[in-house]
Protein backbone atom coordinates (compact mmCIF):
# COMPACT_ATOMS: atom_id res chain seq x y z
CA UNK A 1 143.22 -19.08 -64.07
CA UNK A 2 139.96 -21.21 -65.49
CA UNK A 3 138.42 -18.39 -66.35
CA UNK A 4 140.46 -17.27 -69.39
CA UNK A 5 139.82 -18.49 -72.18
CA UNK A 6 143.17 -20.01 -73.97
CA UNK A 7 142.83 -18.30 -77.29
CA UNK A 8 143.07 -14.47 -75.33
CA UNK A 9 146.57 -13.15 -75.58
CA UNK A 10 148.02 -10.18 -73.66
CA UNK A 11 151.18 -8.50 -73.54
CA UNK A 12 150.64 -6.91 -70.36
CA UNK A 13 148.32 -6.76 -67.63
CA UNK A 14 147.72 -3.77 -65.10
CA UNK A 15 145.50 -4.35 -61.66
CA UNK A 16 144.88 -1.89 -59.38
CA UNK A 17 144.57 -2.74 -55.77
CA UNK A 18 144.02 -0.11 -52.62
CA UNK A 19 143.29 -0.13 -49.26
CA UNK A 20 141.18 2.08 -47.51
CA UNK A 21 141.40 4.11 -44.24
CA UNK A 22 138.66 6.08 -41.80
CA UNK A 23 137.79 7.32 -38.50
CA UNK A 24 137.57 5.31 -35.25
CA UNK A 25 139.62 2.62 -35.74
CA UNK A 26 142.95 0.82 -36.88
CA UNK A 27 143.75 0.44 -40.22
CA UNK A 28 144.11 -2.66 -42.05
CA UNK A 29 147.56 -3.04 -44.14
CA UNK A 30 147.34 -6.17 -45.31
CA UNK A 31 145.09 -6.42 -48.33
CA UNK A 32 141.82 -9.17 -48.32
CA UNK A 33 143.00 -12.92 -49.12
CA UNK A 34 140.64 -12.31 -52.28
CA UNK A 35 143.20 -9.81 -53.39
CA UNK A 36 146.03 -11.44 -52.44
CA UNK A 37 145.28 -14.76 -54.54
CA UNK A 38 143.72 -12.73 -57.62
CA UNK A 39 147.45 -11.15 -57.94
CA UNK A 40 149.33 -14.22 -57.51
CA UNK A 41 146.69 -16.48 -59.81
CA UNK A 42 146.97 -13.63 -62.52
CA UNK A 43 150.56 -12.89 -62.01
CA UNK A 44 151.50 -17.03 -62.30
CA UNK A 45 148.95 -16.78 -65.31
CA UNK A 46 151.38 -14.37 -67.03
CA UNK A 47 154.71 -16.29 -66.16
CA UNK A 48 152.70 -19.17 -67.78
CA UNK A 49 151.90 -17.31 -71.04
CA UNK A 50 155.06 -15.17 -71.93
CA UNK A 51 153.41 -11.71 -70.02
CA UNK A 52 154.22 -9.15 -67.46
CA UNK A 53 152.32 -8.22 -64.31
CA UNK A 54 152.07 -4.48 -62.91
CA UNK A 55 150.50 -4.33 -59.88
CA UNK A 56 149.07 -0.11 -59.05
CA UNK A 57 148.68 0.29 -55.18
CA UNK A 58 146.47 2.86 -54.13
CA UNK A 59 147.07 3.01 -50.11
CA UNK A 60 147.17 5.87 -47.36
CA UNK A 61 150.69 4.03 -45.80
CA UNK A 62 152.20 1.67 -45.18
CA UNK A 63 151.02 -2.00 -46.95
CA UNK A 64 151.87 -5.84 -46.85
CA UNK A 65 152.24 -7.34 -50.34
CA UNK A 66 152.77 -10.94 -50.14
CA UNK A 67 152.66 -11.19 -53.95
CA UNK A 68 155.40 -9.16 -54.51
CA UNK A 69 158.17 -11.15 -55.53
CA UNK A 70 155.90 -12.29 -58.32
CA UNK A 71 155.16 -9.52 -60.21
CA UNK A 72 156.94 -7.82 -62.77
CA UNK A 73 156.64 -4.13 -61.52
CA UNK A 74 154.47 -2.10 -58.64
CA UNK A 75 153.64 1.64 -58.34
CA UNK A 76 153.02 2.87 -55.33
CA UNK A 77 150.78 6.01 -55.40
CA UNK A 78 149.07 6.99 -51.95
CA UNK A 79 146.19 8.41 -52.77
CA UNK A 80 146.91 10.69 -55.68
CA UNK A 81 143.73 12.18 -56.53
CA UNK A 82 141.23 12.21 -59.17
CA UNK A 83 143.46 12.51 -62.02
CA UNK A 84 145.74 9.73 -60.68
CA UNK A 85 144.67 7.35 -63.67
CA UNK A 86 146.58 9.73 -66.06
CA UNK A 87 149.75 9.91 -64.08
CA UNK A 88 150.14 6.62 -64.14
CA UNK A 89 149.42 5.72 -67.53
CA UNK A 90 152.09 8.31 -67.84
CA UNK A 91 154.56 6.53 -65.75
CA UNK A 92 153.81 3.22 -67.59
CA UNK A 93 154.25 4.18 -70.71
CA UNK A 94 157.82 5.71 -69.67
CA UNK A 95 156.34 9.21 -70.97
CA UNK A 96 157.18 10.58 -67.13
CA UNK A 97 159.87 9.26 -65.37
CA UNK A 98 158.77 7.77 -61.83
CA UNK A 99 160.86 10.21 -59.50
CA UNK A 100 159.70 9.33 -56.44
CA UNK A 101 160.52 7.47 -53.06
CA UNK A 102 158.68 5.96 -50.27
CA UNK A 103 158.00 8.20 -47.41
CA UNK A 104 157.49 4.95 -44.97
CA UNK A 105 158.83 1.35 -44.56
CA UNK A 106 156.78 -1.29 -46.75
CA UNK A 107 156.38 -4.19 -43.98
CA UNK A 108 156.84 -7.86 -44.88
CA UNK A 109 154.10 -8.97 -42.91
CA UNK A 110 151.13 -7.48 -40.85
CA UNK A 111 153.29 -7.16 -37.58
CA UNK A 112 156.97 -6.67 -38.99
CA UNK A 113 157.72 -4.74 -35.91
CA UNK A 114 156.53 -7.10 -33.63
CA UNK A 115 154.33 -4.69 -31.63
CA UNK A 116 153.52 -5.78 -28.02
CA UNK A 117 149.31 -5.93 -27.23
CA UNK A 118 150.26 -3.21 -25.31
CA UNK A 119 151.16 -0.82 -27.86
CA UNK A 120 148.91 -1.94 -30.49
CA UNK A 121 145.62 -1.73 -30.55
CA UNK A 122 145.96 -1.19 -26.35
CA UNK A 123 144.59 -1.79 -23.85
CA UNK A 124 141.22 -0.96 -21.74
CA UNK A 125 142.08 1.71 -19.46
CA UNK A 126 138.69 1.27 -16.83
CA UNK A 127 139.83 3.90 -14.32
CA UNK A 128 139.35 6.76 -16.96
CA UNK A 129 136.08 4.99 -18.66
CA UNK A 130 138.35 4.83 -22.28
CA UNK A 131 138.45 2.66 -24.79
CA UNK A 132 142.12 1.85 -25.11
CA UNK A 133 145.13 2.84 -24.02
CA UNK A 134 148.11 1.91 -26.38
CA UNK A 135 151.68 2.64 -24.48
CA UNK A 136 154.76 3.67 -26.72
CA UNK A 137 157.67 2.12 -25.32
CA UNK A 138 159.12 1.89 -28.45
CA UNK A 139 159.58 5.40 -27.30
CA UNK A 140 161.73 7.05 -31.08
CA UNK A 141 162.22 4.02 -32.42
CA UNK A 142 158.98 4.45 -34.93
CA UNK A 143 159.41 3.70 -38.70
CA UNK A 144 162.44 3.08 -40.00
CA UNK A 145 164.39 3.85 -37.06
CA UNK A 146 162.95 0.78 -35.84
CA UNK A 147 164.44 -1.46 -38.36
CA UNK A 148 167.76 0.22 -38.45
CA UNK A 149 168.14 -0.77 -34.85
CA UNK A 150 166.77 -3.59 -34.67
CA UNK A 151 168.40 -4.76 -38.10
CA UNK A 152 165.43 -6.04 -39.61
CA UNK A 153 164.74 -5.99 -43.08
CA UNK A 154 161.63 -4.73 -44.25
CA UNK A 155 160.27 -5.84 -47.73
CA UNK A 156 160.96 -1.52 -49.26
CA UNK A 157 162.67 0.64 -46.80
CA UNK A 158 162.11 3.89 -46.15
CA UNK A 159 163.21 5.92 -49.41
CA UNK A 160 163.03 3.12 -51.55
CA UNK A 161 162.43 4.47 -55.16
CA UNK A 162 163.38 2.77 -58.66
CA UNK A 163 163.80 5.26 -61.97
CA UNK A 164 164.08 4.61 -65.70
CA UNK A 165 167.42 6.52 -65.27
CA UNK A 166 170.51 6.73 -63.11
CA UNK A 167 171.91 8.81 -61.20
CA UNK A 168 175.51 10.33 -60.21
CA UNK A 169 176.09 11.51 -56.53
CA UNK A 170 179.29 13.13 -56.24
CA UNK A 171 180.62 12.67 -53.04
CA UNK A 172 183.42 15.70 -53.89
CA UNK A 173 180.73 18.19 -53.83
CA UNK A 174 179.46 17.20 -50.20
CA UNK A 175 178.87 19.88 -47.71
CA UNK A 176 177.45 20.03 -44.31
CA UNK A 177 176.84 23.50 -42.58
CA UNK A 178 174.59 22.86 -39.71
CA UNK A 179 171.64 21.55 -40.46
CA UNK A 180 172.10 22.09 -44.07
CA UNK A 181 173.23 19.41 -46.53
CA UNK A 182 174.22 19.89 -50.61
CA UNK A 183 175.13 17.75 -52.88
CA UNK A 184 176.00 17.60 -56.97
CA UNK A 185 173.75 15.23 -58.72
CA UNK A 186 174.05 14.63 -62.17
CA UNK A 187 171.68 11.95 -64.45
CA UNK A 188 173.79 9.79 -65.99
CA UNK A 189 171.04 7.90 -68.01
CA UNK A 190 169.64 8.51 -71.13
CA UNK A 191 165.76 9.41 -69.54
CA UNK A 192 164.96 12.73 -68.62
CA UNK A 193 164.30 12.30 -64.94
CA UNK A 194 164.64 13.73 -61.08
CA UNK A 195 166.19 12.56 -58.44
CA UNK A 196 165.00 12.74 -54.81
CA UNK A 197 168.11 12.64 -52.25
């Protein structure tokens, strides 16, 4: 990047990128080309010099990051409210252990699942003066379950989650009554930490 100066020296650096969402419309999940190439100048920037690139993604689903691959680390926080900023300096810093997973399927690009015109945004239904009309034929296959069965691989799947500890399943412990499942998990790292099953 042109812009910095040579003598500046870094360890780290931390961007934060989002995505917003409203009424009346579709929302975008790939982020502006601006973004996009800021990430991957800064992040090839960092290679260059010795430093590490964390990416923070503030998003209300589901988002394409073509950068990916060429950053050193991502958190993925939704929209976590107005203390967010501590949480994940928290998480950073390896003061909190990041215990979560996704609760959707990261995409690898804008139309992963290959959606139809039909069924996304639809289409102008005159006879009942609407705007669109979008037609799921994809009928359960939504999310993940679309992936699984189509055996596509996203860039995160669904439940994807990394920790500064591990974790022990034991599969002797497994019971299934009904609808209800339990499990034994022990941490087997050296981080205090949760795990979500």
């Amino acid at each position: 990047m042109d812009c910095i100066p040579d003598e500046w020296e870094w360890d780290v650096s931390i961007s934060f990128v989002g995505i917003n969402s409203g009424e009346g419309g579709d929302r975008n999940i790939d982020f502006p080309d601006e973004v996009n190439n800021l990430i991957h100048d800064l992040s090839m920037e960092n290679k260059k010099r010795g430093a590490k690139t964390i990416v923070v993604i503030s998003t209300p689903g589901a988002a394409v990051m073509e950068w990916s691959d060429n950053v050193d680390a991502q958190i993925h926080n939704f929209f976590a409210g107005e203390q967010f900023s501590e949480a994940i300096f928290d998480v950073i810093t390896g003061y909190v252990n990041p215990s979560g997973k996704l609760p959707v399927t990261m995409p690898k690009v804008v139309n992963n699942q290959l959606m139809t015109k039909d069924q996304t945004p639809g289409i102008m239904d005159v006879a009942h003066y609407t705007d669109k009309v979008s037609h799921y034929t994809e009928k359960l296959l939504m999310g993940y379950r679309w992936y699984d069965y189509h055996k596509v691989e996203p860039r995160y799947p669904f439940g994807h989650g990394l920790s500064y500890t591990t974790f022990k399943y034991d599969e002797k412990s497994l019971k299934v009554s009904g609808r209800n499942v339990s499990i034994s998990v022990n941490n087997t790292g050296d981080v205090q930490g949760k795990e979500v099953v």
